[in-house]
C-alpha atoms as a PDB file:
ATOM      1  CA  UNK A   1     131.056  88.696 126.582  1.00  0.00           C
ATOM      2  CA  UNK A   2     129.025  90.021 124.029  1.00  0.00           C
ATOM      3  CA  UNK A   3     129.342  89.928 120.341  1.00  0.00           C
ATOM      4  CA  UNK A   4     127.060  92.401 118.316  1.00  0.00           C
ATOM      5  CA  UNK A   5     127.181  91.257 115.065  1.00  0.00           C
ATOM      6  CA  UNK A   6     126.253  93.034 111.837  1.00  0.00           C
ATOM      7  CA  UNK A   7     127.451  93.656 108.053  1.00  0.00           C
ATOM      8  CA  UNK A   8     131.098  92.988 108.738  1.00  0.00           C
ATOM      9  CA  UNK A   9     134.157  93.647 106.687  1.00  0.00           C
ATOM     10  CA  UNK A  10     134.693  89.572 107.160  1.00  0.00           C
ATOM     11  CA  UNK A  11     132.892  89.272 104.030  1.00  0.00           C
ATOM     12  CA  UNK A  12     135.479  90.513 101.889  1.00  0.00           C
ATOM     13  CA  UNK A  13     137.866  88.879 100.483  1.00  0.00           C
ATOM     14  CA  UNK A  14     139.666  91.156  97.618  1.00  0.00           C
ATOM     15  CA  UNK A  15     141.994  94.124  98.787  1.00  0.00           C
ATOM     16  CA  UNK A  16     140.170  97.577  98.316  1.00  0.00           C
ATOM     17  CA  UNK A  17     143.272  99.615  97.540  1.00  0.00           C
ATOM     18  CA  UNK A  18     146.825  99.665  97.327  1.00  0.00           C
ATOM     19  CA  UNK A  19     148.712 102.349  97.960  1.00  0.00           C
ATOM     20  CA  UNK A  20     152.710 103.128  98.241  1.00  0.00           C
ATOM     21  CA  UNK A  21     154.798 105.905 100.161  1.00  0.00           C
ATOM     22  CA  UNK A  22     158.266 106.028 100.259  1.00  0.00           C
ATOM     23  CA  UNK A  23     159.287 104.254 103.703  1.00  0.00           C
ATOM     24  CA  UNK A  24     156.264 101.890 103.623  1.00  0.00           C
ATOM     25  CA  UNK A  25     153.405 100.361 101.709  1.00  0.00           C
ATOM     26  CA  UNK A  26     149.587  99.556 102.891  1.00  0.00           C
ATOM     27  CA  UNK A  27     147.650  96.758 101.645  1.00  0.00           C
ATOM     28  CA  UNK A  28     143.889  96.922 102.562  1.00  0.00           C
ATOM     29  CA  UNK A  29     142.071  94.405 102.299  1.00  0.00           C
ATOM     30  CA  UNK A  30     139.719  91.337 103.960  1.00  0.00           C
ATOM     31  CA  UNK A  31     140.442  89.075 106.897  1.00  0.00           C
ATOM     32  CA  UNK A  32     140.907  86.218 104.719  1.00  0.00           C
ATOM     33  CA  UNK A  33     143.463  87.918 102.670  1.00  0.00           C
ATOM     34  CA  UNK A  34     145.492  89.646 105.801  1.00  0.00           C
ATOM     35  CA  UNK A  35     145.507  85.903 107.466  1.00  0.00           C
ATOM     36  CA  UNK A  36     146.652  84.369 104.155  1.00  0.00           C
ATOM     37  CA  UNK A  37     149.467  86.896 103.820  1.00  0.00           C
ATOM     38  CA  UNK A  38     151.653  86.105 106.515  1.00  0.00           C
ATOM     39  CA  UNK A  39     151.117  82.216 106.362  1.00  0.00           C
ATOM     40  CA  UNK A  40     151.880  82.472 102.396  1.00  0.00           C
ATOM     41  CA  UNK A  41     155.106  84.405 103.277  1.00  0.00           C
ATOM     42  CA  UNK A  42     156.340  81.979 105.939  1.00  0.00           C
ATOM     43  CA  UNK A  43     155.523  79.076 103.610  1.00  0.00           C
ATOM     44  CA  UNK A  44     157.578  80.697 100.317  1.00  0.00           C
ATOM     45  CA  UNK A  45     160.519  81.147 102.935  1.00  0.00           C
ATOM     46  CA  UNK A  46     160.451  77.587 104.886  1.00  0.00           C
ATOM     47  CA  UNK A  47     164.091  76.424 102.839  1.00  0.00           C
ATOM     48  CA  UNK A  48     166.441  77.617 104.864  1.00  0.00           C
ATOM     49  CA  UNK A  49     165.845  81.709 105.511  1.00  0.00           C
ATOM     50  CA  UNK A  50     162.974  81.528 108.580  1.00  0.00           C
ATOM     51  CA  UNK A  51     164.853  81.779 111.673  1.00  0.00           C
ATOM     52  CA  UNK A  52     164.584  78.452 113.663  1.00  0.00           C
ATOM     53  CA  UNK A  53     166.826  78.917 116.351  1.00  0.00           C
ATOM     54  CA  UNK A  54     167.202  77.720 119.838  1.00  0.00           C
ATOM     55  CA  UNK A  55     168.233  80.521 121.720  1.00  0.00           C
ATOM     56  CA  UNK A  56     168.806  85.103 121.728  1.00  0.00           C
ATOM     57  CA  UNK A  57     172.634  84.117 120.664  1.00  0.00           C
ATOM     58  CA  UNK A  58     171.337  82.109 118.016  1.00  0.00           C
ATOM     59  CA  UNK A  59     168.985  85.304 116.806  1.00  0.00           C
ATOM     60  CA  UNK A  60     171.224  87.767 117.096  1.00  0.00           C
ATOM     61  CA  UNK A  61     173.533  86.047 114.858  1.00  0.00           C
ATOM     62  CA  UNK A  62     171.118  85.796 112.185  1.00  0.00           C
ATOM     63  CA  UNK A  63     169.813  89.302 112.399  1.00  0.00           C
ATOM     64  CA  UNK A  64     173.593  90.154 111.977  1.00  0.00           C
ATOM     65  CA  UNK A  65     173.797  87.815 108.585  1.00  0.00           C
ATOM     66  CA  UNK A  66     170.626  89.555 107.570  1.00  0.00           C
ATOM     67  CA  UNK A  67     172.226  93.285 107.452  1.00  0.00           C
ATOM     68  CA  UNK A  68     170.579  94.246 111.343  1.00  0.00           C
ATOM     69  CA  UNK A  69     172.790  95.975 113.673  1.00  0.00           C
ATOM     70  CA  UNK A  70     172.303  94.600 116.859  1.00  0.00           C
ATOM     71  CA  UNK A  71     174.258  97.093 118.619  1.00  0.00           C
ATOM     72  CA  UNK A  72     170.970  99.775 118.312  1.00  0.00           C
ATOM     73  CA  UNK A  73     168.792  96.907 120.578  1.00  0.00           C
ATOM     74  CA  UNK A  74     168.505  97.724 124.474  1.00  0.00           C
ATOM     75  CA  UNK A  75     169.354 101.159 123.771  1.00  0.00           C
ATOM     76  CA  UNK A  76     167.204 104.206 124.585  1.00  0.00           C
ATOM     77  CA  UNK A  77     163.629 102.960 123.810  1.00  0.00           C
ATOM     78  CA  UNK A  78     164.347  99.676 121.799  1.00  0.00           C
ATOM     79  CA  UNK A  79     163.543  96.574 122.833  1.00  0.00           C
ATOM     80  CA  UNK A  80     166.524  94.008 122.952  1.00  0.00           C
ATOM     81  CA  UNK A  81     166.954  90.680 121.280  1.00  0.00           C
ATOM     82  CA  UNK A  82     166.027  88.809 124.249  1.00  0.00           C
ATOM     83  CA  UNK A  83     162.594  90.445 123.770  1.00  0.00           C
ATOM     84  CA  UNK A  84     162.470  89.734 120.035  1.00  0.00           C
ATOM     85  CA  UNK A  85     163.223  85.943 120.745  1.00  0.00           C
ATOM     86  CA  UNK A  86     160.743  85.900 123.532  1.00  0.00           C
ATOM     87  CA  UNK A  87     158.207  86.895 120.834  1.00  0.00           C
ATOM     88  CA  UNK A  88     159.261  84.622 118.400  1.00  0.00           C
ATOM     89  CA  UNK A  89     159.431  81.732 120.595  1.00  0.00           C
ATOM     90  CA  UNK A  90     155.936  82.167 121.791  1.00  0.00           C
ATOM     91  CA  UNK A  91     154.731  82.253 118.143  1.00  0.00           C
ATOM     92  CA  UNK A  92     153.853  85.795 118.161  1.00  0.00           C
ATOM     93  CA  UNK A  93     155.812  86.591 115.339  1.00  0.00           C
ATOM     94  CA  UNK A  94     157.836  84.654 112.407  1.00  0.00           C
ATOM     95  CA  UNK A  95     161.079  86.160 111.247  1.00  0.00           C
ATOM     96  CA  UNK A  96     162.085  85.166 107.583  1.00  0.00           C
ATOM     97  CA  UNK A  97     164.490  86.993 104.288  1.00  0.00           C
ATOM     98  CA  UNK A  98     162.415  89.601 102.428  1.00  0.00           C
ATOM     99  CA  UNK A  99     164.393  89.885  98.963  1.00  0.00           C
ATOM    100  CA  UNK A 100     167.056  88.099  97.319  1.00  0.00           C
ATOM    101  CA  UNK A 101     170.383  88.616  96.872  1.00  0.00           C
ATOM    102  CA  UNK A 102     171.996  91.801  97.625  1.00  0.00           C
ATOM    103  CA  UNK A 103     168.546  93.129  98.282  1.00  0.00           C
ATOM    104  CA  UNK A 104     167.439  90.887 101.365  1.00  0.00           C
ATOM    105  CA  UNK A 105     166.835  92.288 104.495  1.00  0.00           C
ATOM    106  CA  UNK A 106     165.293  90.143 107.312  1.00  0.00           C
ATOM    107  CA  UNK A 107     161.447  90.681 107.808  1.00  0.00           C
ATOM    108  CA  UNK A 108     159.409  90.294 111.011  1.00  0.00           C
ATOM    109  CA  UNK A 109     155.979  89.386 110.720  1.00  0.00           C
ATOM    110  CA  UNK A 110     153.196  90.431 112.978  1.00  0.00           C
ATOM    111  CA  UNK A 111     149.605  89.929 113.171  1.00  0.00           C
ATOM    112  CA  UNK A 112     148.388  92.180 115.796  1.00  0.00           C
ATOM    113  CA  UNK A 113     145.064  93.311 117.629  1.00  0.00           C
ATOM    114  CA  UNK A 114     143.664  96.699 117.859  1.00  0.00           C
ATOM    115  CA  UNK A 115     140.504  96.762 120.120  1.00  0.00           C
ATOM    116  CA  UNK A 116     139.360 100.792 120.283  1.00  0.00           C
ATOM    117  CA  UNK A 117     137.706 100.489 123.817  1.00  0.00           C
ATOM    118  CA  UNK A 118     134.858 103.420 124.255  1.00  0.00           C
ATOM    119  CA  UNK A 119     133.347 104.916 127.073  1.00  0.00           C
ATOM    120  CA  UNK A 120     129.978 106.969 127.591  1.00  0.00           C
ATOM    121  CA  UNK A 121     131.236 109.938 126.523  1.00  0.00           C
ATOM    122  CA  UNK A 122     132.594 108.495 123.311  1.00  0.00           C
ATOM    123  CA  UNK A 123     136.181 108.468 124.233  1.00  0.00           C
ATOM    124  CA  UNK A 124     138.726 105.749 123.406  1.00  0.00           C
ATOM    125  CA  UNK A 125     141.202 104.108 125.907  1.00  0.00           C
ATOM    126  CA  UNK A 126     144.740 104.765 124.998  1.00  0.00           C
ATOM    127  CA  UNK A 127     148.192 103.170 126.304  1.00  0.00           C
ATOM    128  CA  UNK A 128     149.490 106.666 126.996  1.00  0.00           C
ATOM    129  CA  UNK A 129     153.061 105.203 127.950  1.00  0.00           C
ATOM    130  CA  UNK A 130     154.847 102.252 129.431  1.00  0.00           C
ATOM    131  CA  UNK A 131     157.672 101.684 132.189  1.00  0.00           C
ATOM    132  CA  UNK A 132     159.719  98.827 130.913  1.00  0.00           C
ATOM    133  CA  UNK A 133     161.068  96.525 133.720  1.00  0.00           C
ATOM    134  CA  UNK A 134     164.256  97.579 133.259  1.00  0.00           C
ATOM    135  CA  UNK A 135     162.649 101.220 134.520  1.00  0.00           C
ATOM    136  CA  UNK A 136     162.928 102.661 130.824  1.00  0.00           C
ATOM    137  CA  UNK A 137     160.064 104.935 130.108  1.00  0.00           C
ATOM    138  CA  UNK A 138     158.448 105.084 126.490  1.00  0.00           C
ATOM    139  CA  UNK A 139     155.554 106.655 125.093  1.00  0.00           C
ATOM    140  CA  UNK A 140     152.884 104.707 123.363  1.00  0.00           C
ATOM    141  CA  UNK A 141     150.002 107.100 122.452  1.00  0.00           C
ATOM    142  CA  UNK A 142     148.062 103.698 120.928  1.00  0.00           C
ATOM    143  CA  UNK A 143     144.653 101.996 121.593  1.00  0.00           C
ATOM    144  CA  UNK A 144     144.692  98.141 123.304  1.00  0.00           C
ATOM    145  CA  UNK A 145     147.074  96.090 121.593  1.00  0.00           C
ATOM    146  CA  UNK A 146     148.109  92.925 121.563  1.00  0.00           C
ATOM    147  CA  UNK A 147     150.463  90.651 119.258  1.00  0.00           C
ATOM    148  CA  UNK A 148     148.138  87.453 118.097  1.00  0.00           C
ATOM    149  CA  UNK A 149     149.554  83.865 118.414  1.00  0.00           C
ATOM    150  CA  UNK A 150     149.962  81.236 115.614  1.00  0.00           C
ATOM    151  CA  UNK A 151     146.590  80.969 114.134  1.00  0.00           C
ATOM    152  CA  UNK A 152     144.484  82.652 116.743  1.00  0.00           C
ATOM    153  CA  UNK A 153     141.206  84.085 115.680  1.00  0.00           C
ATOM    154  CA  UNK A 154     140.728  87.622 116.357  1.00  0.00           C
ATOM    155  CA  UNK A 155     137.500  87.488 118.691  1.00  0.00           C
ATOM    156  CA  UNK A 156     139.706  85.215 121.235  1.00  0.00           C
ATOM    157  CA  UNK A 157     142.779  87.534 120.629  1.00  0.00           C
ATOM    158  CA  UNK A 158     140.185  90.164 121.488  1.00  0.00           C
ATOM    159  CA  UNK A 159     139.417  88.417 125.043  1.00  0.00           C
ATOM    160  CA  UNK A 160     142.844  87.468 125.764  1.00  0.00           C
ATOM    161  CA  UNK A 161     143.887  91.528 125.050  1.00  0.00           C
ATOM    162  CA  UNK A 162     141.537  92.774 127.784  1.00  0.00           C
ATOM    163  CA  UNK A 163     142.857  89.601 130.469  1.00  0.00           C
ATOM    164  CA  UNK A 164     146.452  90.339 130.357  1.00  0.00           C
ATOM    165  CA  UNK A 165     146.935  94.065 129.634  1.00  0.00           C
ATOM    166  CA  UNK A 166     143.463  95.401 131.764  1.00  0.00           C
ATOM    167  CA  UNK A 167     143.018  92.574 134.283  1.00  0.00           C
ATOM    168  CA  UNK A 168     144.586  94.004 137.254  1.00  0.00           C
ATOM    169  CA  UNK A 169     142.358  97.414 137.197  1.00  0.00           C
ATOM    170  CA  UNK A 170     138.819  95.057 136.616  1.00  0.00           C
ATOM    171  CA  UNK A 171     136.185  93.349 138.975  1.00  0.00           C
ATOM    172  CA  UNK A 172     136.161  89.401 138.524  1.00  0.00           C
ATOM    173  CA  UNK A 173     132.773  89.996 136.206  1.00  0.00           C
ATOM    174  CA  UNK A 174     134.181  91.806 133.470  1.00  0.00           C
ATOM    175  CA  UNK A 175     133.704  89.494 130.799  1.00  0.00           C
ATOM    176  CA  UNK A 176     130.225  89.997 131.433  1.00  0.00           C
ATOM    177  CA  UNK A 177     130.699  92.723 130.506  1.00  0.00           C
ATOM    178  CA  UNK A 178     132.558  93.047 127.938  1.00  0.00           C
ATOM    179  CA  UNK A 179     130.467  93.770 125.049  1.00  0.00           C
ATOM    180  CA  UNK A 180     132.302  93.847 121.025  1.00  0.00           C
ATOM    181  CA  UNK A 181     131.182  95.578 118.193  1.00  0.00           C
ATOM    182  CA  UNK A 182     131.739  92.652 115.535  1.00  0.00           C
ATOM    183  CA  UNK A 183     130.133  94.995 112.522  1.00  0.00           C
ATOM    184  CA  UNK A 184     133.356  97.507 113.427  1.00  0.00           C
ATOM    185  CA  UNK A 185     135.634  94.793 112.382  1.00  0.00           C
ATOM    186  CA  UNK A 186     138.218  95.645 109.470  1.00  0.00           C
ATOM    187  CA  UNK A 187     141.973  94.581 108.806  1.00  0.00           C
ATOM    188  CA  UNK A 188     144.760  95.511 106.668  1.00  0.00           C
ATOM    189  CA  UNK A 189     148.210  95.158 106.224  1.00  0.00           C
ATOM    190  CA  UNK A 190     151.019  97.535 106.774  1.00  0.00           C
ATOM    191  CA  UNK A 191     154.864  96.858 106.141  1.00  0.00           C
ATOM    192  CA  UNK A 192     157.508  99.333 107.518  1.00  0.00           C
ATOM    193  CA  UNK A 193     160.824  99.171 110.255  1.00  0.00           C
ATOM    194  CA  UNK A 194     160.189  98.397 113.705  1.00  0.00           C
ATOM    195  CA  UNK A 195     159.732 101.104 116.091  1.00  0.00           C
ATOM    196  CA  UNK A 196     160.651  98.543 118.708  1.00  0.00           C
ATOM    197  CA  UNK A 197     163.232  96.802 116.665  1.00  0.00           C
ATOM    198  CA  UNK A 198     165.863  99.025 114.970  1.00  0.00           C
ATOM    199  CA  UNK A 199     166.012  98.425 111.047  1.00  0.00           C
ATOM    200  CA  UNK A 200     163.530  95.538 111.448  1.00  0.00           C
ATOM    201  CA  UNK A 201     161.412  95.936 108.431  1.00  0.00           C
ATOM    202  CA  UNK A 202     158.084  94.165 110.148  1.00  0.00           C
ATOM    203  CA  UNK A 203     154.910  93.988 108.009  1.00  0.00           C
ATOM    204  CA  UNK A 204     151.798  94.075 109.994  1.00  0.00           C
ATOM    205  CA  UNK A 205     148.520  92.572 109.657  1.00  0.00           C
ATOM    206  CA  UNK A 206     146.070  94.797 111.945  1.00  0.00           C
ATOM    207  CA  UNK A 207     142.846  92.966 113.100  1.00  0.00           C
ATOM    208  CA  UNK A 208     140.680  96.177 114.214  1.00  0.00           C
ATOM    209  CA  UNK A 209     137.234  96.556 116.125  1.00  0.00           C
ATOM    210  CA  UNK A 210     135.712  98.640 118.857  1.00  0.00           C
ATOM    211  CA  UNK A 211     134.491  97.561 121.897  1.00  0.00           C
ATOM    212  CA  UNK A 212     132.693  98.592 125.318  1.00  0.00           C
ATOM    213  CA  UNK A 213     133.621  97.307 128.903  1.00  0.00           C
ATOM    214  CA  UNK A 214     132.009 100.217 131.306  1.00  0.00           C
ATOM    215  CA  UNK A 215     133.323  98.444 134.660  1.00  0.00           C
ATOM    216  CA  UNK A 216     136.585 100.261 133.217  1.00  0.00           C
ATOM    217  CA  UNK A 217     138.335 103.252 135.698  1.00  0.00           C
ATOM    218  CA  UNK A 218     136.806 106.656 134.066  1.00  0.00           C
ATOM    219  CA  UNK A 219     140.421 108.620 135.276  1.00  0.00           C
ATOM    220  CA  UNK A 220     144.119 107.328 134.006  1.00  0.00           C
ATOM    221  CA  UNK A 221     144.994 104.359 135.435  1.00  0.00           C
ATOM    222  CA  UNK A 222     147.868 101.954 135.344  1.00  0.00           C
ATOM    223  CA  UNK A 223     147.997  98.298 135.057  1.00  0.00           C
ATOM    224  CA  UNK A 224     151.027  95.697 135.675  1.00  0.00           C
ATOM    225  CA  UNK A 225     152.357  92.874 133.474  1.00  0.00           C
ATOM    226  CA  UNK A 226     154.665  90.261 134.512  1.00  0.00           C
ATOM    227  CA  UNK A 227     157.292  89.679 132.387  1.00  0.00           C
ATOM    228  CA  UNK A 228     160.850  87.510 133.079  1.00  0.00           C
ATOM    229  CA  UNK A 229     162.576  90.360 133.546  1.00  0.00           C
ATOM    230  CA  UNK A 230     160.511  92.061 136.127  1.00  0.00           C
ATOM    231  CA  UNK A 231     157.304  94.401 135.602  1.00  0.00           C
ATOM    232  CA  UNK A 232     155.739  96.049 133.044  1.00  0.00           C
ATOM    233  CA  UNK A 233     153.393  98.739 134.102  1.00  0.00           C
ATOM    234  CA  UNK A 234     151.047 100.556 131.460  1.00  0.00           C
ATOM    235  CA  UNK A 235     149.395 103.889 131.998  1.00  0.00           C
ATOM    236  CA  UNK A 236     145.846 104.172 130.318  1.00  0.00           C
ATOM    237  CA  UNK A 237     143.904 107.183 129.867  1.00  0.00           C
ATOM    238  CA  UNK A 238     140.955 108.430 127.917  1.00  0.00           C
ATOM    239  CA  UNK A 239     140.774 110.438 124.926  1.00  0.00           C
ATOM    240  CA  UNK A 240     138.849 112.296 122.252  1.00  0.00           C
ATOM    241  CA  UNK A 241     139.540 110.310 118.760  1.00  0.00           C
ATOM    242  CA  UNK A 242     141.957 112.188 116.991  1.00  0.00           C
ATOM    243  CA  UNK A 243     141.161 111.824 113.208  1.00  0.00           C
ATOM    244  CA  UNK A 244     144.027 109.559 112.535  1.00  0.00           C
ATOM    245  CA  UNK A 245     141.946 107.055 115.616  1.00  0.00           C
ATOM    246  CA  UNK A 246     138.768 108.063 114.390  1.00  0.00           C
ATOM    247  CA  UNK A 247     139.769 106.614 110.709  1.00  0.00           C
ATOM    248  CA  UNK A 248     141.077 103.398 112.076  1.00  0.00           C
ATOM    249  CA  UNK A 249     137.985 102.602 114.110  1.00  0.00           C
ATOM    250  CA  UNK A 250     135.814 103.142 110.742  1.00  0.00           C
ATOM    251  CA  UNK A 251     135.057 100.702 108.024  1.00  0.00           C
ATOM    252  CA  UNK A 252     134.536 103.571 105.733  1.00  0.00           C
ATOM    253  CA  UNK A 253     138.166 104.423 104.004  1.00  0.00           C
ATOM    254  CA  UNK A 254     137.639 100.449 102.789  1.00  0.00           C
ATOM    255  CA  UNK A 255     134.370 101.084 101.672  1.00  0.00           C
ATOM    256  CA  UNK A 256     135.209 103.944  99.807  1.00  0.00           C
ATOM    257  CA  UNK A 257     138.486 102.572  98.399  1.00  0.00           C
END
C-alpha cells in the first residue's frame, strides 16, 4: 500500500465552521477534534445512561426507555436491533442519552470511513445498492464505507474497508496496489436520525480521503459479505462525481470556511 503524503487537513486542530439546519447540525473541523468528540461524549455519559448490555433484549429495552419505537426496526429497509447490537458489541458504535430530562433521546455514535476510490477516467466507485441476507433490497448511492472500531486510526480503517467490502472481486496483490491520497484527508462531524435506525439520532464523525486501486473491475460488479444471518452482497459501479461527491472528496469547503 501506498501512502502519498502531503499538506494534510491532520494539522488542524480548531473547527472551521459551524453551521445549523433544522433536522441536523455539522461541525467541521480537524481529526483531533472529530476523534475527541465521540470519546468526550461517551466519557460525560459513563454514570449510568451508555448502554452496557448483554444481549438484543437487553437493547431493545433501553431504546424503548429512551423514547425509540422498536416496532419501525426490520421493517421495509431498516435494519433490526439484532443488527444495532451486533454493531455495538463489536465496538463500532457507543449508544448513550443525548439531553436531560424530558428532552433526552438516545444517541448513537459513529465514527465512520469514507474512502472515494478513483479510476483512470476520474470516476469514483459507488455502493449503488445492497441485498440484505434476509433478501431485502436497499439503495445506497454512497462511496466505500466502513464503520471504524474503538480507537482505530483511519489509514488501517482505510485497509481494512477495501479487505472486507472489495476482497472477493480482487487478485491476492492488491494491497500492492493500493495506493492513498493522504493530502485528500479531511473529517467532520455530522449529527442527524439514522437512516438505518428509525428515530436514532446518530452523530457521525466522517474520516474522508481518496484513493486508487486500478486492479479494480472497470464494469459494475458485486461483492459478498458474510454476515450471521446469511449474505450480504453489494453492487459497485462507477460514476461521474456529482457535486455533492465532488465536495466531500475536497479539502476546500474547510479551507474556505
Amino acid at each position: 500500500m501506498l501512502l502519498r503524503s502531503g499538506h494534510s487537513a491532520l494539522a488542524s486542530s480548531t473547527p472551521h465552521r459551524l453551521a445549523y439546519a433544522a433536522t441536523r447540525r455539522r461541525f467541521v473541523g480537524g481529526a483531533a477534534v472529530a476523534a475527541r468528540n465521540m470519546a468526550a461524549t461517551a466519557a460525560t455519559s459513563s454514570h449510568g445512561s451508555t448502554f452496557a448490555g448483554s444481549n438484543a433484549a437487553e437493547l431493545s429495552a433501553w431504546l424503548e426507555r429512551n423514547g425509540i419505537n422498536t416496532a419501525l426496526y426490520g421493517q421495509g429497509t431498516a435494519r433490526t436491533i439484532a443488527d444495532l447490537f451486533e454493531e455495538v458489541a463489536n465496538a463500532e458504535s457507543v449508544l448513550t442519552v443525548h439531553g436531560s430530562g424530558t428532552s433526552s433521546r438516545a444517541l448513537r455514535m459513529v465514527n465512520v470511513l469514507n474512502l472515494y476510490i478513483k479510476n483512470s477516467a476520474g470516476q469514483v466507485l459507488i455502493e449503488a445498492g445492497q441485498r440484505l441476507p434476509d433478501g431485502r433490497l436497499r439503495q445506497r448511492g454512497l462511496p466505500l464505507s466502513e464503520k471504524m472500531i474503538g480507537q482505530e486510526d483511519w489509514q488501517t480503517a482505510a485497509v481494512r474497508a477495501v479487505s472486507e467490502e472489495l476482497a472477493t472481486a480482487l487478485p491476492q496483490d492488491w494491497r500492492q496496489q493500493l495506493s492513498i491520497e493522504e493530502a485528500s484527508y479531511h473529517s467532520l462531524v455530522e449529527m442527524q436520525e439514522s437512516t438505518s435506525y428509525p428515530g436514532l439520532l446518530t452523530q457521525y464523525t466522517c474520516h474522508k480521503v481518496t484513493a486508487q486501486l486500478p486492479c479494480l473491475p472497470q464494469q459494475p460488479f458485486d461483492t459478498s459479505e458474510p454476515r450471521p444471518n446469511g449474505v450480504l452482497i453489494n453492487y459497485w459501479e462507477w460514476q461521474q462525481p456529482s457535486p455533492t461527491i465532488a465536495a466531500c472528496m475536497s479539502t476546500q469547503d474547510l479551507k474556505d470556511s
